[in-house]
N, C-alpha and C. Protein backbone atom coordinates (compact mmCIF):
# COMPACT_ATOMS: atom_id res chain seq x y z
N UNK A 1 45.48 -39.47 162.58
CA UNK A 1 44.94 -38.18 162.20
C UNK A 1 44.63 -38.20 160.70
N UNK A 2 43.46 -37.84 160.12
CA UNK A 2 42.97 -37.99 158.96
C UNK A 2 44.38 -36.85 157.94
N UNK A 3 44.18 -37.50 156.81
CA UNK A 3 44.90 -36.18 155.92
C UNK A 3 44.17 -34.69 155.64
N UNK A 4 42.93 -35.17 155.46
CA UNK A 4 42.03 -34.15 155.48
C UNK A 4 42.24 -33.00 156.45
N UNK A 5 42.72 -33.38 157.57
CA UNK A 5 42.80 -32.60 158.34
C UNK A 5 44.17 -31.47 158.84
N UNK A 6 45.05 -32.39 158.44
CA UNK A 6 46.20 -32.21 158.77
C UNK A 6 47.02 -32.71 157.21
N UNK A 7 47.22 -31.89 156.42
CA UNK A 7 48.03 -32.07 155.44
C UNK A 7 49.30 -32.92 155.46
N UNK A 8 50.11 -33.00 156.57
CA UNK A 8 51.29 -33.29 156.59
C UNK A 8 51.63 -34.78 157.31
N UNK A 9 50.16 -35.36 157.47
CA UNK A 9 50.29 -36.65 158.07
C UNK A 9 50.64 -37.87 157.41
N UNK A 10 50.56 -37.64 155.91
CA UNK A 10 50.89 -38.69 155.88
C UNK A 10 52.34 -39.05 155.96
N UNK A 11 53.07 -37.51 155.63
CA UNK A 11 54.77 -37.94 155.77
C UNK A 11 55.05 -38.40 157.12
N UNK A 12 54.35 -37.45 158.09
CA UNK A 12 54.62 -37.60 159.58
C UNK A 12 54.58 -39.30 160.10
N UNK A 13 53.35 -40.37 159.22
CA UNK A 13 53.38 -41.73 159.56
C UNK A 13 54.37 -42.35 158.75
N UNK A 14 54.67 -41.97 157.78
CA UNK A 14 55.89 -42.52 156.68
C UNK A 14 56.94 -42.60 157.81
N UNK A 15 57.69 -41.35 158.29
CA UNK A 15 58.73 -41.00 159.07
C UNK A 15 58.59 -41.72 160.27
N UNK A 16 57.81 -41.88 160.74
CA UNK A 16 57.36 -42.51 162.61
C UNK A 16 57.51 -44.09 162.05
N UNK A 17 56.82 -44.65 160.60
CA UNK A 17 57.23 -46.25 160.61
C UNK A 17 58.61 -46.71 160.28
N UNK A 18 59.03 -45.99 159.65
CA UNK A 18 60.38 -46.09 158.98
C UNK A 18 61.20 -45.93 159.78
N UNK A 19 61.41 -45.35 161.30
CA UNK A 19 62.00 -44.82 162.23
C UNK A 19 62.02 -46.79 163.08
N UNK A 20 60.42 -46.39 163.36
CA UNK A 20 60.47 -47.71 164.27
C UNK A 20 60.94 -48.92 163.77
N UNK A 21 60.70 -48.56 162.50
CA UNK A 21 61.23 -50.17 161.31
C UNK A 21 63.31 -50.53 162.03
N UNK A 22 63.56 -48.67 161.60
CA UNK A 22 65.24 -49.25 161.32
C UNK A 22 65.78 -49.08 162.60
N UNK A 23 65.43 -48.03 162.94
CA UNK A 23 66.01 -47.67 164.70
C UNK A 23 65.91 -48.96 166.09
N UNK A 24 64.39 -49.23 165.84
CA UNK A 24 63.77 -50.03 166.91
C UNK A 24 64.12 -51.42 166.92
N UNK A 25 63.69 -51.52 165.33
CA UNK A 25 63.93 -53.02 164.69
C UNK A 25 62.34 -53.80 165.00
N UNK A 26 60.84 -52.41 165.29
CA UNK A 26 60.22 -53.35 165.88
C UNK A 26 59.05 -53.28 164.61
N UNK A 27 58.08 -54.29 164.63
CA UNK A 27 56.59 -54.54 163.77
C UNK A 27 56.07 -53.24 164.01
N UNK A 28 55.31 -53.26 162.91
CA UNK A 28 54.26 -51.78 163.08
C UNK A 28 52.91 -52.24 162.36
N UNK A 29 51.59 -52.03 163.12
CA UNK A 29 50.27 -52.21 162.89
C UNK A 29 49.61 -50.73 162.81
N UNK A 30 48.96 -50.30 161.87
CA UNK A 30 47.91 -49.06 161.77
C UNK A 30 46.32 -49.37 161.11
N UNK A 31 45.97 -48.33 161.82
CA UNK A 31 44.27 -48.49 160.77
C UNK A 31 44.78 -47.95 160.11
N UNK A 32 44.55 -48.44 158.85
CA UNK A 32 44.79 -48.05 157.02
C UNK A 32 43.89 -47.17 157.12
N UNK A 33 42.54 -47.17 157.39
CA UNK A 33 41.79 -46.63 156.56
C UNK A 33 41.36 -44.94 157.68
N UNK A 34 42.37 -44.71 159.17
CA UNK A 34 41.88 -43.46 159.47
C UNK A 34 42.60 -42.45 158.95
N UNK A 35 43.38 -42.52 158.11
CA UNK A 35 44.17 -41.49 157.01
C UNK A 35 43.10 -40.43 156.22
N UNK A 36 41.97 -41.31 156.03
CA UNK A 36 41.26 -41.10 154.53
C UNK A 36 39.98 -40.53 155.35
N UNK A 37 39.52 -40.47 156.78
CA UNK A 37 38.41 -40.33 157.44
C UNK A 37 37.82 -39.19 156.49
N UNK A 38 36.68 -39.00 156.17
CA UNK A 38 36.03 -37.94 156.05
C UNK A 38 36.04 -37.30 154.21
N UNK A 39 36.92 -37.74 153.80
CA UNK A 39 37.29 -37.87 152.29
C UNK A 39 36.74 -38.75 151.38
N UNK A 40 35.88 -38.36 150.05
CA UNK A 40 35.54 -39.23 149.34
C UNK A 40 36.38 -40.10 148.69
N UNK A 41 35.61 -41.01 147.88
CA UNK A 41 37.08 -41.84 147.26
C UNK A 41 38.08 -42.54 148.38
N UNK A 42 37.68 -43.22 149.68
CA UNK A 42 38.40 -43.52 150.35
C UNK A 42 39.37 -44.15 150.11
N UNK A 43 38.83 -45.46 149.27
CA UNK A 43 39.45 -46.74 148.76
C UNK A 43 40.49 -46.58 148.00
N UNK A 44 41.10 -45.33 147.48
CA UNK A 44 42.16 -44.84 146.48
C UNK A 44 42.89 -44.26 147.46
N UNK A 45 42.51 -43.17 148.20
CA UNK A 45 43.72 -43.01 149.65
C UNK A 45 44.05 -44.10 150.28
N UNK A 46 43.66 -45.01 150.64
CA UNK A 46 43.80 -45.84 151.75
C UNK A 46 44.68 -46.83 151.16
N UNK A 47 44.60 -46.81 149.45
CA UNK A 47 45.46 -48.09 149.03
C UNK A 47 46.93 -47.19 148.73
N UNK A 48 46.83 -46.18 148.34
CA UNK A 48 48.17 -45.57 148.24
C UNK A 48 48.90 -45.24 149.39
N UNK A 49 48.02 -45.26 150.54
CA UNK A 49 48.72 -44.94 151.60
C UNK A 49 49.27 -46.37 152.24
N UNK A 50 48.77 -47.41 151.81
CA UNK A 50 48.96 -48.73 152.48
C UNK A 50 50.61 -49.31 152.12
N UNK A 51 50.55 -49.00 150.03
CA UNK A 51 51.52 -48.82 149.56
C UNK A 51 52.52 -48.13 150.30
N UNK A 52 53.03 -46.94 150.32
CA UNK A 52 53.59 -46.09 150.62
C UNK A 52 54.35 -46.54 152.24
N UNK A 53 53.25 -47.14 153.41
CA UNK A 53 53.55 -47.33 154.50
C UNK A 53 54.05 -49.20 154.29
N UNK A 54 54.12 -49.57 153.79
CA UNK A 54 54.57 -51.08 153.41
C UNK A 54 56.17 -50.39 152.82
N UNK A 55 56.16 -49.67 152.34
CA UNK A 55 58.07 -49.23 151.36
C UNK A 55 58.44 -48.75 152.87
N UNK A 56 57.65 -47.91 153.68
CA UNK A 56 58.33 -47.68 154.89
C UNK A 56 59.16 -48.30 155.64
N UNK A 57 57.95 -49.62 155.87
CA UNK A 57 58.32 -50.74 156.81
C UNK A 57 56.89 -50.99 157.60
N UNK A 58 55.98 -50.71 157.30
CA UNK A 58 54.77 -51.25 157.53
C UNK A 58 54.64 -52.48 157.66
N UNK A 59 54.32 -53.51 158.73
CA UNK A 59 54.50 -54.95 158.53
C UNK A 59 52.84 -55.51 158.55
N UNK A 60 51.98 -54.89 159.74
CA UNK A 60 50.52 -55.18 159.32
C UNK A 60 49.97 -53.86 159.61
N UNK A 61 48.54 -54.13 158.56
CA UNK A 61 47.51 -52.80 158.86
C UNK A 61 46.28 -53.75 159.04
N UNK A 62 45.22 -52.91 159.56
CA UNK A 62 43.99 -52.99 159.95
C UNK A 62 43.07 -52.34 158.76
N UNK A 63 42.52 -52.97 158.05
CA UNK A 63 41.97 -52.90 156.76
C UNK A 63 40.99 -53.70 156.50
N UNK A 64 39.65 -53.24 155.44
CA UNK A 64 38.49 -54.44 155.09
C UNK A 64 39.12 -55.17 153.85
N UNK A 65 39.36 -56.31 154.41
CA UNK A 65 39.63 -57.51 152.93
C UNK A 65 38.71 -56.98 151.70
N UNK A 66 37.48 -56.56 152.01
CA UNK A 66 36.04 -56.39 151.20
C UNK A 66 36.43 -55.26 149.85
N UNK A 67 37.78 -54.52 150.07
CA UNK A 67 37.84 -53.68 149.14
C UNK A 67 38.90 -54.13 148.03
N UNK A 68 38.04 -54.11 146.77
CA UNK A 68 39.06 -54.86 145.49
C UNK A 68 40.71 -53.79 145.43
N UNK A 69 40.45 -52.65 145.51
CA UNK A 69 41.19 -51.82 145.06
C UNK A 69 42.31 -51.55 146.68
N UNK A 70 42.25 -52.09 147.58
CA UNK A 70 43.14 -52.00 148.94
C UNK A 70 43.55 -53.40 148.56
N UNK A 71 43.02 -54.63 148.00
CA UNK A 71 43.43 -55.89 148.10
C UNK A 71 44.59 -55.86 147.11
N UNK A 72 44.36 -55.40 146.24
CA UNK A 72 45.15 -55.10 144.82
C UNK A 72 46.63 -54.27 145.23
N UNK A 73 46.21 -52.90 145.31
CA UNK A 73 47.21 -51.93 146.25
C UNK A 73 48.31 -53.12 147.54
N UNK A 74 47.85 -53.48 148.36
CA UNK A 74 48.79 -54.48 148.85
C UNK A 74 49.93 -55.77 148.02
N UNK A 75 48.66 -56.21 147.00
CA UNK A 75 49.44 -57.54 146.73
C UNK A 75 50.65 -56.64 145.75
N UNK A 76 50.11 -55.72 144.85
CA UNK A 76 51.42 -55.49 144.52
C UNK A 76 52.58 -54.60 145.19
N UNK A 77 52.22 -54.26 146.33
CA UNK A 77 53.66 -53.64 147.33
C UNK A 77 54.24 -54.92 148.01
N UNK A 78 53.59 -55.58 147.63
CA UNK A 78 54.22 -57.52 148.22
C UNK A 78 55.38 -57.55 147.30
N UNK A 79 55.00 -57.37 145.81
CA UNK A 79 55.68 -57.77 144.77
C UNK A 79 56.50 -57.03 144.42
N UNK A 80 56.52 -55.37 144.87
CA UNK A 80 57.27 -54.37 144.57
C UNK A 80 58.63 -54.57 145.61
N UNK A 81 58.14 -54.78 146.65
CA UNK A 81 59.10 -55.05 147.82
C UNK A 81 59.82 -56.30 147.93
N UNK A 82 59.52 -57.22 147.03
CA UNK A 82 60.01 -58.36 147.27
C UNK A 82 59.26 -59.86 148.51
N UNK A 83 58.50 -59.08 148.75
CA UNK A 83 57.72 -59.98 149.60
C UNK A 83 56.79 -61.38 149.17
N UNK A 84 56.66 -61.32 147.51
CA UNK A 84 56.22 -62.35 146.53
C UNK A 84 57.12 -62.75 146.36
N UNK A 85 58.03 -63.76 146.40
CA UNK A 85 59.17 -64.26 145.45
C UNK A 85 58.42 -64.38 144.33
N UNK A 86 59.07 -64.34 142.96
CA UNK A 86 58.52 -64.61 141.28
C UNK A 86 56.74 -64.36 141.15
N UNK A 87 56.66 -63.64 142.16
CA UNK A 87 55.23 -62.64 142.17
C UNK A 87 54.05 -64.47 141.98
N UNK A 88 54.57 -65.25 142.56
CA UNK A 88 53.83 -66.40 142.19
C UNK A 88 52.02 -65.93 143.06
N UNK A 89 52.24 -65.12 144.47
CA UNK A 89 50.50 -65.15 144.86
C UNK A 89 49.99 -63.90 143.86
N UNK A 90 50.74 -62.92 143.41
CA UNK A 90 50.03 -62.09 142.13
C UNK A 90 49.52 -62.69 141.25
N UNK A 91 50.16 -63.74 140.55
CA UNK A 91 50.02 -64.24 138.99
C UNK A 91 48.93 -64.92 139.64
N UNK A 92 48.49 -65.90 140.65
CA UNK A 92 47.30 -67.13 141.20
C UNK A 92 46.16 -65.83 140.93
N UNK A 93 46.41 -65.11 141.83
CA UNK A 93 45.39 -63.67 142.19
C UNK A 93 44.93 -63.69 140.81
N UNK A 94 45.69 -63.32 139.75
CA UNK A 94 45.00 -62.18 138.81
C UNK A 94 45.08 -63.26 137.21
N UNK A 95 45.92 -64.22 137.09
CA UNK A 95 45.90 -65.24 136.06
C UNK A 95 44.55 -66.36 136.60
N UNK A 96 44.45 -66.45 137.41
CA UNK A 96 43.15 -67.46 137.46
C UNK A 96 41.45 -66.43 136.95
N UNK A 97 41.81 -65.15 137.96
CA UNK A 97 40.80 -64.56 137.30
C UNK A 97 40.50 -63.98 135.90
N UNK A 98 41.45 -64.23 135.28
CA UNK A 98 41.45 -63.71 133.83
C UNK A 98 41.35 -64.69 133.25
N UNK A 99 41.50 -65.97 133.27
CA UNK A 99 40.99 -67.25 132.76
C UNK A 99 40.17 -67.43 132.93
N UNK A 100 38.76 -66.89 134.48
CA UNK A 100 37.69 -67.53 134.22
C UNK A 100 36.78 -66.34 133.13
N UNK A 101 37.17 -65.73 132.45
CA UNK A 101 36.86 -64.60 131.97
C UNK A 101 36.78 -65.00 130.96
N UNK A 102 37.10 -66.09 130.20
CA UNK A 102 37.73 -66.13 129.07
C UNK A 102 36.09 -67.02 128.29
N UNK A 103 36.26 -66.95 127.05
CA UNK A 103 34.52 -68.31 126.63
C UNK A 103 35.00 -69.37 126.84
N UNK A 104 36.27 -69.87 126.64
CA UNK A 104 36.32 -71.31 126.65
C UNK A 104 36.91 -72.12 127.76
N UNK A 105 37.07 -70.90 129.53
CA UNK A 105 36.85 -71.43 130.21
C UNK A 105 35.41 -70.96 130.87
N UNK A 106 34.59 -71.01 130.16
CA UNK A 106 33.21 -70.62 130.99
C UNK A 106 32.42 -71.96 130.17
N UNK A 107 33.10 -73.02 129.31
CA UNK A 107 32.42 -74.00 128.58
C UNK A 107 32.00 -73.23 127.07
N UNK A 108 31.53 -72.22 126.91
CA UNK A 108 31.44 -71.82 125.57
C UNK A 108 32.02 -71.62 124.34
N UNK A 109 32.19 -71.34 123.58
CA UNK A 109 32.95 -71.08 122.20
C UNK A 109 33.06 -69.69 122.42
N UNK A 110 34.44 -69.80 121.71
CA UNK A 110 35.06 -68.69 121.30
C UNK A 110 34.98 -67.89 120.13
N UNK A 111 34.62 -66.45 120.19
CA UNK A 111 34.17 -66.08 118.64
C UNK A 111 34.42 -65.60 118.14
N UNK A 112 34.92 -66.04 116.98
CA UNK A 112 35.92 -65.58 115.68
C UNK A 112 35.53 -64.28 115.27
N UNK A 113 36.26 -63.49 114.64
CA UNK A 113 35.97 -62.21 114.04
C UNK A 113 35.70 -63.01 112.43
N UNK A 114 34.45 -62.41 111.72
CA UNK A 114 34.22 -62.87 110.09
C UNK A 114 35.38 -62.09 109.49
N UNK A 115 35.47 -62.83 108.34
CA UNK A 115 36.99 -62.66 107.54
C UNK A 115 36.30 -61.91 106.10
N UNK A 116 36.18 -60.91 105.48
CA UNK A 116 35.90 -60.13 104.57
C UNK A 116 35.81 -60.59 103.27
């Protein structure tokens, strides 16, 4: 049920995974993204809600890889939860891409600020 629609859903899926997590002991799969139906800005509901249902006990969701900001939102509830040991697939994730960012791994020079 979208939030849009029903204000109180998202506690209502918090409570229903967290239930099946400790009570049942069983896996839980959701579409991530029918929370957010009909709401702009999907990609910001859908990652906080992904968050949020991962601290539950969320084990998989149904989600587009394609979104930077749901890919992000996951890897760090990996790392928040303990699911990264020493956050080593964060640091690959986000230290390789900030190195290719850099001039002198793109082959270019690096450029000094002039000195007064």
């Amino acid at each position: 049920m979208p939030i849009g629609a029903i204000n109180s859903t998202g506690q209502q899926v918090m409570h229903l995974v967290r239930r099946l997590r400790n009570e049942l002991k069983v896996n839980t799969t959701c579409g991530a993204s029918n929370v957010s139906f009909g709401l702009p800005n999907r990609n910001g509901i859908n990652s906080a809600f992904l968050t949020m249902a991962i601290a539950a006990g969320l084990t998989s969701a149904i989600t587009s890889p394609l979104h930077a900001e749901v890919i992000q939102a996951v890897r760090a509830a990996d790392v928040m939860m303990g699911h990264d040991p020493d956050c080593t697939r964060w640091i690959r994730a986000y230290r390789e891409q900030s190195a290719e960012a850099t001039p002198s791994a793109r082959g270019g020079r690096a450029r000094r600020r002039r000195q007064v």
